[in-house]
N, C-alpha and C. Protein backbone atom coordinates (compact mmCIF):
# COMPACT_ATOMS: atom_id res chain seq x y z
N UNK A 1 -0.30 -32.63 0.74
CA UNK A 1 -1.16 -31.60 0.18
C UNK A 1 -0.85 -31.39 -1.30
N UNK A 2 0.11 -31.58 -1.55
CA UNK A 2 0.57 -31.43 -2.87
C UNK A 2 0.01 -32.21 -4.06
N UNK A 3 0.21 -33.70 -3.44
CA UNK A 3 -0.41 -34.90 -4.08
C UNK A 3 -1.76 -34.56 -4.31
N UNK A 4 -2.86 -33.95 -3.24
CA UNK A 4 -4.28 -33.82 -3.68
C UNK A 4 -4.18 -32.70 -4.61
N UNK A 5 -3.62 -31.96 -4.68
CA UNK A 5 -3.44 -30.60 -5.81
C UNK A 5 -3.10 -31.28 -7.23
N UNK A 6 -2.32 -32.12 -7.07
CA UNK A 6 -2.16 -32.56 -8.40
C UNK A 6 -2.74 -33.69 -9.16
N UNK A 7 -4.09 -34.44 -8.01
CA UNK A 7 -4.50 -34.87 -8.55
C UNK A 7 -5.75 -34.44 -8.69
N UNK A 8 -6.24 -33.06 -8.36
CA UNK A 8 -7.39 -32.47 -8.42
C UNK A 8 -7.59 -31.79 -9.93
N UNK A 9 -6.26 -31.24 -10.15
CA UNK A 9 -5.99 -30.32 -11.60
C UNK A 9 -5.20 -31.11 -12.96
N UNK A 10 -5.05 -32.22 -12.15
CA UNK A 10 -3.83 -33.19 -12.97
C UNK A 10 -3.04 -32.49 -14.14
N UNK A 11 -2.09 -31.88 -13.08
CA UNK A 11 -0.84 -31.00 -13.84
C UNK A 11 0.60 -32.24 -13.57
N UNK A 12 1.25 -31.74 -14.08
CA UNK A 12 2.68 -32.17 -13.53
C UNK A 12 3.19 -31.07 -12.91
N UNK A 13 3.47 -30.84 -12.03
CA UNK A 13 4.67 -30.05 -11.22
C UNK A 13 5.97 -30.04 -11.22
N UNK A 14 6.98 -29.77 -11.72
CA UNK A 14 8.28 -29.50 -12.18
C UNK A 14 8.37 -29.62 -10.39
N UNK A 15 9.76 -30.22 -10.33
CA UNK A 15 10.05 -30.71 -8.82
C UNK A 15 10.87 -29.50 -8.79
N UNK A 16 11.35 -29.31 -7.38
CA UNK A 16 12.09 -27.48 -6.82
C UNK A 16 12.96 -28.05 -7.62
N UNK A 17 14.20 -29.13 -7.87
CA UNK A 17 15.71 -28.84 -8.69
C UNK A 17 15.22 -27.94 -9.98
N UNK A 18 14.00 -28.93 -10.72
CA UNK A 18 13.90 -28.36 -12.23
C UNK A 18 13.45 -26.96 -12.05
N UNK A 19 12.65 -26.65 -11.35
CA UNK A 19 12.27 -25.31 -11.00
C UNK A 19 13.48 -24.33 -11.27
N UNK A 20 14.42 -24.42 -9.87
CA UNK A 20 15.49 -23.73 -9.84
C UNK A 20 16.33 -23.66 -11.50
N UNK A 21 16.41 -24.96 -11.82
CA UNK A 21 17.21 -25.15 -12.92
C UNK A 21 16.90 -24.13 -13.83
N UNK A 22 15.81 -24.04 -13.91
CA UNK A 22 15.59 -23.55 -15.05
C UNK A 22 14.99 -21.78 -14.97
N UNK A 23 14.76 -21.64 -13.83
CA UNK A 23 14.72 -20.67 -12.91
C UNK A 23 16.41 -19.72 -13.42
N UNK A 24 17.08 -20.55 -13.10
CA UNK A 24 18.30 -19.54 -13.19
C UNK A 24 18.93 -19.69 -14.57
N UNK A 25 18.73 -20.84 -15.25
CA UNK A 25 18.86 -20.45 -17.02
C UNK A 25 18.53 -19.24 -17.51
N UNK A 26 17.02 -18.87 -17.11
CA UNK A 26 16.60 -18.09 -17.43
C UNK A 26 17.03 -16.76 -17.11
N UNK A 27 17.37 -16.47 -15.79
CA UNK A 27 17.73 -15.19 -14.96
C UNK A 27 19.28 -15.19 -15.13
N UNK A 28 19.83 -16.10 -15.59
CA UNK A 28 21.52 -16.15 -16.19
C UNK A 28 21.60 -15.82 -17.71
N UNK A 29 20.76 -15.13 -18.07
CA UNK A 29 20.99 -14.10 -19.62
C UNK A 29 22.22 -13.44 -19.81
N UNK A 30 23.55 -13.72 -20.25
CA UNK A 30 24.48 -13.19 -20.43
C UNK A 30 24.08 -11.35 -21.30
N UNK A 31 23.42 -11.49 -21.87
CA UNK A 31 23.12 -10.35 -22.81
C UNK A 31 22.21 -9.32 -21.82
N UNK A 32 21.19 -9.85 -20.88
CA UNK A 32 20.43 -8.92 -19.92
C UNK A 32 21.72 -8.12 -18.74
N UNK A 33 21.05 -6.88 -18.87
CA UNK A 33 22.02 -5.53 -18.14
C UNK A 33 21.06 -5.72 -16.67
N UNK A 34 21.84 -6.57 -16.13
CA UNK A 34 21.13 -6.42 -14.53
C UNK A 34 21.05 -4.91 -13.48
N UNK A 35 22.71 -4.75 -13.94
CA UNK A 35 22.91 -4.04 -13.02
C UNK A 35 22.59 -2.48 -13.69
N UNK A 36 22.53 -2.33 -15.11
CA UNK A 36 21.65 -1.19 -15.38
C UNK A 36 20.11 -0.72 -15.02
N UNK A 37 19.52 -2.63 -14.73
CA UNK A 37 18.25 -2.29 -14.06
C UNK A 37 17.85 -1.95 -12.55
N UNK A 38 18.69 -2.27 -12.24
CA UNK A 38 18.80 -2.33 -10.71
C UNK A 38 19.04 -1.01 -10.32
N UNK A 39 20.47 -0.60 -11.06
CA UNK A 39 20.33 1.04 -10.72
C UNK A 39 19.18 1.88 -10.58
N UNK A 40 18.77 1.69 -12.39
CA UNK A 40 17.66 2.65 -13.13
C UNK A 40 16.64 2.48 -11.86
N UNK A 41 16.26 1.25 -11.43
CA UNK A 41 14.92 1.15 -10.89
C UNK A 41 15.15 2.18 -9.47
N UNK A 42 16.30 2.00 -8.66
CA UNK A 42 16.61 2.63 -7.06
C UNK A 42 16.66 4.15 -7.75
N UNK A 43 17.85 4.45 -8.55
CA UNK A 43 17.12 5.80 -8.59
C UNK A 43 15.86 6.42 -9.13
N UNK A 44 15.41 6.08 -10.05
CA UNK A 44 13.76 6.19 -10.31
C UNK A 44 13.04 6.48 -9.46
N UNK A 45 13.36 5.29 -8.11
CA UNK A 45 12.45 5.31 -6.93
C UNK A 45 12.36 6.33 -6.20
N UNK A 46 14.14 6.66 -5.59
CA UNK A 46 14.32 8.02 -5.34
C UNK A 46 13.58 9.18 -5.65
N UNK A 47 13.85 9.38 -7.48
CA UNK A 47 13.36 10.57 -8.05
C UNK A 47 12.20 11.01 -7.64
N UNK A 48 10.94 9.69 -7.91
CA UNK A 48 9.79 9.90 -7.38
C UNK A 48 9.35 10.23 -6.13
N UNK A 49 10.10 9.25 -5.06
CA UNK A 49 10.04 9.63 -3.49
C UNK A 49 10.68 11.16 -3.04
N UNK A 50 11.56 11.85 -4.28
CA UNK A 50 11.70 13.10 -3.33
C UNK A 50 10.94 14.20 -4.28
N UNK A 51 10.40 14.14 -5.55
CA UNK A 51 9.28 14.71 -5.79
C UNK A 51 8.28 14.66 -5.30
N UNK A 52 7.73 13.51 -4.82
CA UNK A 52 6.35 13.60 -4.03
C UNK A 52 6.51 14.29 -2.68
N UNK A 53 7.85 14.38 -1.73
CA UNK A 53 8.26 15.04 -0.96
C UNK A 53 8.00 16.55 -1.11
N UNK A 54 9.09 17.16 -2.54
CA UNK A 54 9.13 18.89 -2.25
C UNK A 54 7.34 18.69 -2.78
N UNK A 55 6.80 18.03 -3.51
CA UNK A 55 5.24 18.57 -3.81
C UNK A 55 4.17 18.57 -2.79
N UNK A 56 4.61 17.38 -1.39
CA UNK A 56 3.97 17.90 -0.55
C UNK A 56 4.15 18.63 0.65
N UNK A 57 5.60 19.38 0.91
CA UNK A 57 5.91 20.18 1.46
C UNK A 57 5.82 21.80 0.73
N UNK A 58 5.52 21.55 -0.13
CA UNK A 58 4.73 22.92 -0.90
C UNK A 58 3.46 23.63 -0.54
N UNK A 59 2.60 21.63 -0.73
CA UNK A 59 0.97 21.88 -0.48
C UNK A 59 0.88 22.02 0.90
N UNK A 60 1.69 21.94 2.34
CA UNK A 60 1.18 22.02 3.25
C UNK A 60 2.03 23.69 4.14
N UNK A 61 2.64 23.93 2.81
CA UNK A 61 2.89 25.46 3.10
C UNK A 61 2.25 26.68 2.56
N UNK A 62 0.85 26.23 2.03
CA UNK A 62 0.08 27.07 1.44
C UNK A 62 -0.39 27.76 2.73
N UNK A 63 -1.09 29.21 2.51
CA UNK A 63 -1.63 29.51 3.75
C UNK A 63 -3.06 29.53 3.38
N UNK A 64 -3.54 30.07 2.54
CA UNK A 64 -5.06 29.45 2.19
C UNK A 64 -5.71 27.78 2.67
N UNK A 65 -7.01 28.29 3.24
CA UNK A 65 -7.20 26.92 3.58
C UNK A 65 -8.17 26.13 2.13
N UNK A 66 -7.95 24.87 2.34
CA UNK A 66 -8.51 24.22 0.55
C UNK A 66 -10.13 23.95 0.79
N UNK A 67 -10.21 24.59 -0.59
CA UNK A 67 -11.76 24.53 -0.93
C UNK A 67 -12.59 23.66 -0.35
N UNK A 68 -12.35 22.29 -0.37
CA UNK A 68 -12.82 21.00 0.57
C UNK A 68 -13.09 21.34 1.93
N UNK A 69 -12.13 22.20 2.86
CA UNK A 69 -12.39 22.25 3.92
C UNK A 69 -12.80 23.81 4.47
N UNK A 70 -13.24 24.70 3.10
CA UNK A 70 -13.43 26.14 3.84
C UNK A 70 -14.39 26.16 4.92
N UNK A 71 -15.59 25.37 4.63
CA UNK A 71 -16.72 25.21 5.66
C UNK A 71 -16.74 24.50 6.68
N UNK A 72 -15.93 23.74 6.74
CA UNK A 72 -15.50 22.35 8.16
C UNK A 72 -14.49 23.18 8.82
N UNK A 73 -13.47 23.60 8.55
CA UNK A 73 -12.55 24.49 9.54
C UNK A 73 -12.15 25.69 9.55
N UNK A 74 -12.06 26.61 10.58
CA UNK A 74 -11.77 27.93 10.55
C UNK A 74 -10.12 28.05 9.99
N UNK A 75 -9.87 29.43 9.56
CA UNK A 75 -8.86 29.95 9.76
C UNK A 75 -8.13 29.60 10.07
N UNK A 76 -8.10 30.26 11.44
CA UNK A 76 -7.01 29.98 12.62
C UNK A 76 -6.94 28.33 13.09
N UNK A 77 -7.85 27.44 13.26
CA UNK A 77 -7.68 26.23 13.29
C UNK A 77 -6.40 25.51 12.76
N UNK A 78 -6.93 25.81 11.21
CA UNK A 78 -5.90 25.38 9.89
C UNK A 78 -4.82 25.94 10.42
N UNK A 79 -4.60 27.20 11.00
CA UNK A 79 -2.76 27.67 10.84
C UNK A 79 -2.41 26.90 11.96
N UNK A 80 -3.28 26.99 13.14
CA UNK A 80 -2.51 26.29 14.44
C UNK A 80 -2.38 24.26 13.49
N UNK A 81 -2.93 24.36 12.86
CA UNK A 81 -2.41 22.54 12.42
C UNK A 81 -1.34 22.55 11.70
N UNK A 82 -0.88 23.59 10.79
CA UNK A 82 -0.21 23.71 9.89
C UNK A 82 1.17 24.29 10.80
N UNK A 83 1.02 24.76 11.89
CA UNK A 83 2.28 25.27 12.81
C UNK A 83 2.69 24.04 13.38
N UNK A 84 1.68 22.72 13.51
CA UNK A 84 1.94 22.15 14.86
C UNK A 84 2.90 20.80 13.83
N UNK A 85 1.93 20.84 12.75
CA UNK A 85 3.01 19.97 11.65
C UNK A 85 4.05 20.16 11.37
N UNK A 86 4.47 21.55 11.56
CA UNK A 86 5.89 21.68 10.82
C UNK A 86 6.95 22.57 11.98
N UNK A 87 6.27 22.11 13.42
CA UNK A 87 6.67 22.84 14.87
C UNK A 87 8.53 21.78 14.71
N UNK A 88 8.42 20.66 13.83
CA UNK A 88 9.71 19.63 14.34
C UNK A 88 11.25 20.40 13.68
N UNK A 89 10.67 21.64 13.27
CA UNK A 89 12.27 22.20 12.42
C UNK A 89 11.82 22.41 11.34
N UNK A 90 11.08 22.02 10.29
CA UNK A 90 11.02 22.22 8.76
C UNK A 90 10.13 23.61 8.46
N UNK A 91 11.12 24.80 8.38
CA UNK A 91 10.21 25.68 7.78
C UNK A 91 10.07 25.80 6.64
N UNK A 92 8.18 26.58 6.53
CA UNK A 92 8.44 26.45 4.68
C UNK A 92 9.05 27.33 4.07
C-alpha cells in the first residue's frame, strides 16, 4: 500500500529509522524546559477543570428557574430536579 501511495504523489518517504532519527534530534533540545511544560500544562488543566467545576456547581444551585426554561417547566418540577441532582451528598 505504501508503494501505490508513493507512486501516486511521487514523494520520497523518509523510512521509520530516519523518521525516528530525526524525530528525536529534534525532541532532544538540550535548551527546551520539558519538564516546565509538562507541569505548566497538568496544572493549567487542573485550574480549568476545577473552575469549570465551582462555576457549575454555583449555576445548578441557583433557585430561580432560567429564562430558557420559565415556560417549558414549572417551579416545583425544577426544584424536585435540582434536589434529585444533588440528593448524592453535595449540598449547595
Amino acid at each position: 500500500m505504501i508503494r501505490s501511495i508513493e507512486a501516486v504523489y511521487n514523494r520520497n518517504i523518509p523510512t521509520d529509522e530516519k523518521y525516528f532519527k530525526n524525530l528525536a534530534q529534534f525532541l532532544d533540545h538540550p535548551g527546551f524546559p520539558w519538564k516546565t511544560l509538562i507541569i505548566g500544562f497538568g496544572v493549567s488543566q487542573f485550574l480549568l477543570e476545577t473552575w469549570l467545576s465551582v462555576r457549575q456547581h454555583h449555576k445548578l444551585c441557583e433557585d430561580k428557574v432560567p429564562k430558557a426554561l420559565e415556560g417549558v417547566v414549572s417551579k416545583e418540577d425544577y426544584d424536585k430536579a435540582q434536589v434529585s441532582q444533588y440528593s448524592a451528598g453535595k449540598p449547595c
